[in-house]
Protein backbone atom coordinates (compact mmCIF):
# COMPACT_ATOMS: atom_id res chain seq x y z
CA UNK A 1 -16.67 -3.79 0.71
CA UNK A 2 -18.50 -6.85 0.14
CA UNK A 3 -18.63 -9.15 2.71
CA UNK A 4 -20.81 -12.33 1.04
CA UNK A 5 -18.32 -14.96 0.95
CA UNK A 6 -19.28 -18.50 1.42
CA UNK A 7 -16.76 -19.47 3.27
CA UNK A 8 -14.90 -17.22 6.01
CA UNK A 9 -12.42 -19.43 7.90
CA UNK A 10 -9.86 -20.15 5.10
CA UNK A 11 -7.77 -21.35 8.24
CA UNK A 12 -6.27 -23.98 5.35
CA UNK A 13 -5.57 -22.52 2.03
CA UNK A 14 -2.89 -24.11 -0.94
CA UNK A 15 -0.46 -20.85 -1.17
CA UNK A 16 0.68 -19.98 -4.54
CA UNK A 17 3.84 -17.62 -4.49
CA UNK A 18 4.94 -17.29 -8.67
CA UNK A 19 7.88 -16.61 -9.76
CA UNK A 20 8.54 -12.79 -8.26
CA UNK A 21 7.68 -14.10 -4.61
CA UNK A 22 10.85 -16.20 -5.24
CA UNK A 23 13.05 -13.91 -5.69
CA UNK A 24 12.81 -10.04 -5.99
CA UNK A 25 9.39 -9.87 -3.63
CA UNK A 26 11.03 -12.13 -1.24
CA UNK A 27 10.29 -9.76 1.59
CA UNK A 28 6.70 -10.07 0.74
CA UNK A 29 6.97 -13.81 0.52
CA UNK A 30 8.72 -14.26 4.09
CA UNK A 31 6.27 -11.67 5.59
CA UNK A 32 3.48 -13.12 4.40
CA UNK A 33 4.12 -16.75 5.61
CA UNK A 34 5.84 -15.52 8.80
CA UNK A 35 2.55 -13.30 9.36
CA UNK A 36 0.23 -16.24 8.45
CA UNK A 37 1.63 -18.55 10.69
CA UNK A 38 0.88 -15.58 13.66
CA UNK A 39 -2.51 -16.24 12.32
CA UNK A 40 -2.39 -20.27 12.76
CA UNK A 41 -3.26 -20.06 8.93
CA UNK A 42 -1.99 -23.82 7.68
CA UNK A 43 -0.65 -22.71 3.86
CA UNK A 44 0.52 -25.69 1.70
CA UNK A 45 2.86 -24.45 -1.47
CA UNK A 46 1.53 -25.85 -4.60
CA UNK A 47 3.85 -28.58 -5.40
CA UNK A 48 6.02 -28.19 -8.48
CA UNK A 49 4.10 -25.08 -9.94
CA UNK A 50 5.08 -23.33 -13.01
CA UNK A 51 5.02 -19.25 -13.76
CA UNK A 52 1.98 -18.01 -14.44
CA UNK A 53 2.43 -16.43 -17.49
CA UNK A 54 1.83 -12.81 -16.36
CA UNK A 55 1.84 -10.67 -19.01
CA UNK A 56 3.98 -11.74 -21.88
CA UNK A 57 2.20 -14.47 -22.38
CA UNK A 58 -1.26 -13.57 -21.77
CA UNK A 59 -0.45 -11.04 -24.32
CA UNK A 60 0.84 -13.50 -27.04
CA UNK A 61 -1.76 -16.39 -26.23
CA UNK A 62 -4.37 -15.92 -23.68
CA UNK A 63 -5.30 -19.82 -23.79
CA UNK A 64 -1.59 -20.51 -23.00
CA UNK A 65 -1.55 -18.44 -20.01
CA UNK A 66 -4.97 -19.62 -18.77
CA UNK A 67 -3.66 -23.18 -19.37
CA UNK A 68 -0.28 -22.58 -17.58
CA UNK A 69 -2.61 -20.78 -14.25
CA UNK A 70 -4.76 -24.19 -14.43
CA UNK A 71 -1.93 -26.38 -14.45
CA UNK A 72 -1.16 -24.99 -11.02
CA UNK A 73 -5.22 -25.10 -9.54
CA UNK A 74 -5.24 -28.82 -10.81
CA UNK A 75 -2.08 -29.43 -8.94
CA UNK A 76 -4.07 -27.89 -5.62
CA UNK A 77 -6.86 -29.92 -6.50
CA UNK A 78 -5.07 -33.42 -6.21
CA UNK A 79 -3.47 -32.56 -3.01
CA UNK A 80 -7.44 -31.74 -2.10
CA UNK A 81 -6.86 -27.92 -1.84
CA UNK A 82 -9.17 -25.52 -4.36
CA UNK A 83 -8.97 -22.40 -1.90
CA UNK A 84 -5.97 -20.76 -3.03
CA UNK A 85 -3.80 -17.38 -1.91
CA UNK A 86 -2.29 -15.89 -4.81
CA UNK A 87 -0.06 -13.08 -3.31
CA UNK A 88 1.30 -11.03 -6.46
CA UNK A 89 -1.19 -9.53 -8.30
CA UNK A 90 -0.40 -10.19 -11.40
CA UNK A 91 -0.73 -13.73 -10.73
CA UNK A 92 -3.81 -13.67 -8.80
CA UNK A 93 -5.45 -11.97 -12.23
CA UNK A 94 -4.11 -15.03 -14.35
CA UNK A 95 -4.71 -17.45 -11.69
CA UNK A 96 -8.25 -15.74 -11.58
CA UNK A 97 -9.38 -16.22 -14.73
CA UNK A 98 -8.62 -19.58 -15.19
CA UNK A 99 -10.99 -20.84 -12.49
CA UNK A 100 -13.07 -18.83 -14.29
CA UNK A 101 -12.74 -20.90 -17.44
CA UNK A 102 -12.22 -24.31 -15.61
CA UNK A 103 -14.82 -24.33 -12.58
CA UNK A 104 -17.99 -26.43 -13.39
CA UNK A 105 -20.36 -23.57 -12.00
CA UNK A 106 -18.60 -20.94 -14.39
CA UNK A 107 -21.18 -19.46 -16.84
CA UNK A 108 -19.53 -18.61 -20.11
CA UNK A 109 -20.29 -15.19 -22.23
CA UNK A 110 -19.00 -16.90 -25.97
CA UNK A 111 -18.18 -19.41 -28.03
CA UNK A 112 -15.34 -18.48 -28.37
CA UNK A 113 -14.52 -18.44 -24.15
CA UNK A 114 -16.14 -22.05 -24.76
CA UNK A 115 -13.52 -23.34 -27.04
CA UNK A 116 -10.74 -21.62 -24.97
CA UNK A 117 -12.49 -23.52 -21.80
CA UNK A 118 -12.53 -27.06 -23.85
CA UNK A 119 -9.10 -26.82 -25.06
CA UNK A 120 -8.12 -25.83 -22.21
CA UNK A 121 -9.66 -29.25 -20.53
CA UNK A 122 -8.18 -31.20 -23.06
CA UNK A 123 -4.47 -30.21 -22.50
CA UNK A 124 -5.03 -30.50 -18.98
CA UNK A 125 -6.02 -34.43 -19.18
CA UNK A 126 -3.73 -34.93 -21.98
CA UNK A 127 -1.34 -33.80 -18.56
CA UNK A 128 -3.19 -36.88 -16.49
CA UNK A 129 -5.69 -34.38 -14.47
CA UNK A 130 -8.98 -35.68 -14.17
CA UNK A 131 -11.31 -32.77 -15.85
CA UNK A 132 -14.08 -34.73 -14.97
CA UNK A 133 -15.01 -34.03 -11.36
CA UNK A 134 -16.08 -31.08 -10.17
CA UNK A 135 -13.89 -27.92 -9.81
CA UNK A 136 -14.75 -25.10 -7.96
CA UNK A 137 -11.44 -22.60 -7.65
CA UNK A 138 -11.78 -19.83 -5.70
CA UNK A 139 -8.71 -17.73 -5.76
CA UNK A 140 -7.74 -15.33 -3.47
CA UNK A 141 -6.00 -11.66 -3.76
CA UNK A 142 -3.86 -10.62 -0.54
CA UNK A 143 -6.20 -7.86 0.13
CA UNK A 144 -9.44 -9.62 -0.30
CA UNK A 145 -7.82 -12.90 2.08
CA UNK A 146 -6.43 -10.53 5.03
CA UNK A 147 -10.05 -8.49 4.86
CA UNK A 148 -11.84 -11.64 5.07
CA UNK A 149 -9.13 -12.12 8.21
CA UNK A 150 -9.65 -8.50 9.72
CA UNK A 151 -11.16 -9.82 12.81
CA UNK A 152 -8.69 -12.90 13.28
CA UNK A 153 -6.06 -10.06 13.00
CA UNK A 154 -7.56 -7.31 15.29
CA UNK A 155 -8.30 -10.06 17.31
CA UNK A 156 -4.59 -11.01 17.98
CA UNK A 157 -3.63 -7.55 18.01
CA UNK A 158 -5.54 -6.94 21.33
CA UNK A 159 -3.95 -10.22 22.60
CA UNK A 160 -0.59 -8.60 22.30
CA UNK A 161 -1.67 -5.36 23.07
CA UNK A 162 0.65 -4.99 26.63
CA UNK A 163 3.42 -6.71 24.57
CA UNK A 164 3.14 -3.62 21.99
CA UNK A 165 2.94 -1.01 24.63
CA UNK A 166 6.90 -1.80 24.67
CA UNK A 167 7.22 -2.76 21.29
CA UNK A 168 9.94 -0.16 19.60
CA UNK A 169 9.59 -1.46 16.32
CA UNK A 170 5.69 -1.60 16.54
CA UNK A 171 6.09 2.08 18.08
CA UNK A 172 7.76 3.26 14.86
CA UNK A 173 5.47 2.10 12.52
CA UNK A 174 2.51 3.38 15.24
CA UNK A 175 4.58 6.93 15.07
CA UNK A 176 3.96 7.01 10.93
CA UNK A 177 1.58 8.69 8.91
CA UNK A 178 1.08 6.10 5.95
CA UNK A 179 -1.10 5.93 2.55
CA UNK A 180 -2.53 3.03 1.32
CA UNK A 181 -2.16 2.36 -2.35
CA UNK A 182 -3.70 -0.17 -4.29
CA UNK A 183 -2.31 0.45 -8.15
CA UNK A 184 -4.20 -0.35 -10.90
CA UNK A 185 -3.69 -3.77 -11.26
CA UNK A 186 -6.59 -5.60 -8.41
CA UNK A 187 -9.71 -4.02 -9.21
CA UNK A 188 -9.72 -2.25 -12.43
CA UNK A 189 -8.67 -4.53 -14.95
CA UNK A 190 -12.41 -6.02 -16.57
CA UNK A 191 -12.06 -9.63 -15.51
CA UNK A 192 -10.79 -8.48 -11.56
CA UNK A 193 -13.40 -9.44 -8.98
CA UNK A 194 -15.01 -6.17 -7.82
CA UNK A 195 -14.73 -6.81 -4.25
CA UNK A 196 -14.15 -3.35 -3.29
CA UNK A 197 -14.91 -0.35 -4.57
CA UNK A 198 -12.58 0.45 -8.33
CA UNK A 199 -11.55 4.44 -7.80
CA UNK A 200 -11.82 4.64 -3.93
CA UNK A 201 -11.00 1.37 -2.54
CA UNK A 202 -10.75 1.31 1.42
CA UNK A 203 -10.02 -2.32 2.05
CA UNK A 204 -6.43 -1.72 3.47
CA UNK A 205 -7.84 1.07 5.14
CA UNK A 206 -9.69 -1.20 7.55
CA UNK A 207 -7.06 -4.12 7.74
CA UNK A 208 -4.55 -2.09 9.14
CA UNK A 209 -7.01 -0.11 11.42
CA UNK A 210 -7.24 -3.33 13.46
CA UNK A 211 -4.07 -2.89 14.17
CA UNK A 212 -4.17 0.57 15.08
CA UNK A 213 -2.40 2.13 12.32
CA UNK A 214 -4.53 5.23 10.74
CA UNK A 215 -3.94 5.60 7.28
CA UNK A 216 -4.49 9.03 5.29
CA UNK A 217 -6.77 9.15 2.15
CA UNK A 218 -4.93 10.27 -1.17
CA UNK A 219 -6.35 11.08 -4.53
CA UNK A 220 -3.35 8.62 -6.07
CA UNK A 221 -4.40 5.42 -4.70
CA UNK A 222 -5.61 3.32 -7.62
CA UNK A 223 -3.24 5.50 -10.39
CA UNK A 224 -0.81 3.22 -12.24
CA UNK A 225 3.02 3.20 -11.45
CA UNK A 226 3.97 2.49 -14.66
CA UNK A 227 4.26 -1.36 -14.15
CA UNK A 228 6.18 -3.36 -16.47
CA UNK A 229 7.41 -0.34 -18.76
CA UNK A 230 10.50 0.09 -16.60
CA UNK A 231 11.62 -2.15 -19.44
CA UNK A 232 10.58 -0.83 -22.39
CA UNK A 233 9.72 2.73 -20.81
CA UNK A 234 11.64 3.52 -17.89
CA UNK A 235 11.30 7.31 -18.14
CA UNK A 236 7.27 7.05 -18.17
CA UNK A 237 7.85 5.08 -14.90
CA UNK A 238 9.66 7.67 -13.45
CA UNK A 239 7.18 10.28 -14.04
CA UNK A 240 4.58 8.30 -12.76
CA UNK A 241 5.52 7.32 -9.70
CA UNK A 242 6.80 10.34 -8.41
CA UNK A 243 3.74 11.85 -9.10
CA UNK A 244 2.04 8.89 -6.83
CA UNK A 245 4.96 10.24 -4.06
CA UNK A 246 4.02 13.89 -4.63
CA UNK A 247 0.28 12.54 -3.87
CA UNK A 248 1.35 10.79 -0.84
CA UNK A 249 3.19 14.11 0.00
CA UNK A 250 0.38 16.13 -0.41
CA UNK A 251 -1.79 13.76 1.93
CA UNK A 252 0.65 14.79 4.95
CA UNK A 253 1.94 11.29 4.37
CA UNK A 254 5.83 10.10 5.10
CA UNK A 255 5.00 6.32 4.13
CA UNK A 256 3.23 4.20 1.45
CA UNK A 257 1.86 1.07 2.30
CA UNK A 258 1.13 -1.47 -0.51
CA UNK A 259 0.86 -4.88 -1.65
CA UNK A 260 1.91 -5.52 -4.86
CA UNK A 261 5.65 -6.68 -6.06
CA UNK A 262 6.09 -4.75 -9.18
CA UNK A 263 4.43 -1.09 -7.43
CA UNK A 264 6.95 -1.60 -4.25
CA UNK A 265 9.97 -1.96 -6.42
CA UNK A 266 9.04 1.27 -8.64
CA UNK A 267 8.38 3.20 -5.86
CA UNK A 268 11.08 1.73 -3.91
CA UNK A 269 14.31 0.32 -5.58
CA UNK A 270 13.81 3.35 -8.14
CA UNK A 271 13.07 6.45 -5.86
CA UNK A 272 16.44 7.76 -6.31
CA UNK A 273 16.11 7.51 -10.04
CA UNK A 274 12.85 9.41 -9.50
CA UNK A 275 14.05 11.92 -7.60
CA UNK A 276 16.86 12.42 -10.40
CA UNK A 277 14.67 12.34 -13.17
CA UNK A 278 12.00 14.89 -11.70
CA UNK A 279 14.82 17.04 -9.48
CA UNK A 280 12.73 15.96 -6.23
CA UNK A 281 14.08 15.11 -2.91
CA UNK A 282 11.64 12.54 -2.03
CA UNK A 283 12.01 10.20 0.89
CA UNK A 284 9.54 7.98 1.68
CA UNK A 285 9.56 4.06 2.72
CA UNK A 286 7.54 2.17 0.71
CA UNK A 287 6.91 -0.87 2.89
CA UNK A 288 4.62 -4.44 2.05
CA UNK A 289 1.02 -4.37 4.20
CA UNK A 290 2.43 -7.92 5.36
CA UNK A 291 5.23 -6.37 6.80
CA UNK A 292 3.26 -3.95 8.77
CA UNK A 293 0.98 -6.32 10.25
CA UNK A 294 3.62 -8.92 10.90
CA UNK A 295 5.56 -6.16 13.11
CA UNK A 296 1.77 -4.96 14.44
CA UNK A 297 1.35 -9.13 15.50
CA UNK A 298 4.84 -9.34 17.40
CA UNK A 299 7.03 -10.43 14.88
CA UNK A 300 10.57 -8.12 14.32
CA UNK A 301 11.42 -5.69 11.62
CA UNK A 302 14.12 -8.27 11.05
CA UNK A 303 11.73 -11.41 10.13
CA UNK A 304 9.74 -9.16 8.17
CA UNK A 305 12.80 -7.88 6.05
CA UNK A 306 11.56 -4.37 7.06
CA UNK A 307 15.64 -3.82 6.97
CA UNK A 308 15.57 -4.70 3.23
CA UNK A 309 14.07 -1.36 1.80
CA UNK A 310 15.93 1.04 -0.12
CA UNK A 311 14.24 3.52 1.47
CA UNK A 312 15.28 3.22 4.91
CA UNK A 313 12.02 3.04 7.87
CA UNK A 314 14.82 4.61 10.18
CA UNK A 315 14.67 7.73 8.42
CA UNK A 316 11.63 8.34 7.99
CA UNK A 317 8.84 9.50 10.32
CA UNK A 318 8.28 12.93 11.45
CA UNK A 319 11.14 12.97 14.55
CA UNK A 320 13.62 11.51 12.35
CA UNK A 321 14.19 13.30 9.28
CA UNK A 322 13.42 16.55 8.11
CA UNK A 323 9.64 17.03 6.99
CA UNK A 324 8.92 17.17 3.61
CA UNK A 325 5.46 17.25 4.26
CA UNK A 326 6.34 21.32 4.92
CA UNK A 327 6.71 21.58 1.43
CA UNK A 328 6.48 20.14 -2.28
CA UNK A 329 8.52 17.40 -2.97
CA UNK A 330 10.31 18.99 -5.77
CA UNK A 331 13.63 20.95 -5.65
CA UNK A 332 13.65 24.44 -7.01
């Protein structure tokens, strides 16, 4: 993974947490911010900020969604933020490629991503911005801040180390035998930041070894879940996430670690209806990263909302439960 980023502190960031942070990822929300403040990470919330757009809209109008994502750097800018933490992935991509349009450095490819930029501009002053100072946005994914943060957080970790040594809840998650996955949302879609490598990413990997949990590889880790077809589509979401558990399964793995909103709840909230759907008996706790290294940094299952999965932590892990990992997932 690259490691050529101006700047490295980011001990002050504006913290944008869109609309699934506020309500069905709120585990990821209160994780993260209980997590950063273990850190001493100051994050601001973006005052009065509006949905991204995601993917409805960038579908239908791109220029509306970039223009909704801008409204929301703009805001950072006037309360003199323009490092920003965009925590769902889907937001980060939209929030992403609107500093790409806005930011005064950004080198267009068209004319036509020159119009887009100039209306753009225009819609934003018509708001009362001023377009005419210099921007320069830089937006953050989870994965890409907390790598930049690895030593910071393996740092603390060794602070707390005697304090872990008694730590049950630390000593469960120590006791698991997770896979990282990454989906296919961060670093394969064309306008992502290629930060880390696109079909064997190991950025999560080396977060979470600071903290001394070991993660096994698996051949699944950048496959897609099925995403947003669980409305349109549910069955293709079915069969592809449980064949991203039957990966994990095959790693030796009895826990998936992961980051984005959308992936947990597929894997999560729906494993029953996956194990249903493809007769499988799979049982696996699909938890958040900032969960993991909130409990790894002394804070409780509890003000993680580690007690929020479907999936139970308690009853998983290798003394706990009978092992799948002694056979295929699937029920004869």
């Amino acid at each position: 993974m690259k490691d050529d980023h101006k700047n490295t502190s980011l001990n002050k960031i504006a913290y944008y947490p869109g609309c699934s942070l506020s309500s069905t990822a709120i585990d990821f929300n209160i994780s993260l911010k209980g997590l950063l403040d273990v850190l001493d990470i100051k994050h601001i919330e973006i005052e009065d900020w509006n949905c991204c757009g995601t993917t409805p809209a960038y579908n239908a109008n791109e220029e509306l969604a970039a223009t909704l994502s801008a409204r929301n750097l703009m805001i950072a800018k006037k309360m003199g933020l323009e490092d920003i933490l965009s925590p769902c992935v889907s937001c980060y991509n939209k929030l992403h490629k609107a500093a790409y349009y806005i930011n005064s450095s950004s080198v267009l490819k068209n004319k036509r991503e020159e119009k887009i930029k100039d209306s753009i501009l225009k819609t934003l002053k018509d708001m009362g911005f001023d377009t005419s100072q210099e921007l320069n946005f830089k937006v953050y994914s989870i994965i890409e801040f907390l790598y930049l943060k690895k030593a910071v957080i393996g740092k603390k970790f060794i602070e707390l180390k005697s304090v872990n040594n008694e730590n049950t809840e630390y000593s469960v998650l120590k006791g698991l035998t997770p896979v990282c996955y990454y989906g296919c949302a961060l670093l394969r879609p064309k306008d992502a930041l290629r930060f880390d490598d696109i079909e064997r990413p190991t950025s999560m990997e080396k977060i979470l070894k600071e903290v001394g949990i070991e993660c096994m590889d698996f051949s699944f880790k950048t496959e897609c879940c099925g995403a947003i077809l669980s409305l349109s589509n549910k069955d293709s979401v079915l069969k592809l996430s449980g064949e991203i558990l039957d990966s994990a399964l095959e790693s030796k793995a009895d826990s998936i670690i992961v980051f984005c909103p959308l992936c947990q709840q597929n894997l999560d909230l729906r494993q029953k209806q996956i194990n249903r759907f493809n007769k499988t008996s799979y049982n696996l706790p699909i938890l958040y990263i900032t969960q993991v290294l909130g409990v790894a940094l002394g804070l409780t299952n509890k003000q993680v909302m580690l007690d929020r999965l479907f999936v139970p932590l308690k009853n998983s892990g290798r003394d706990k439960v009978k092992n799948h990992n002694n056979y295929k997932g699937r029920l004869n």
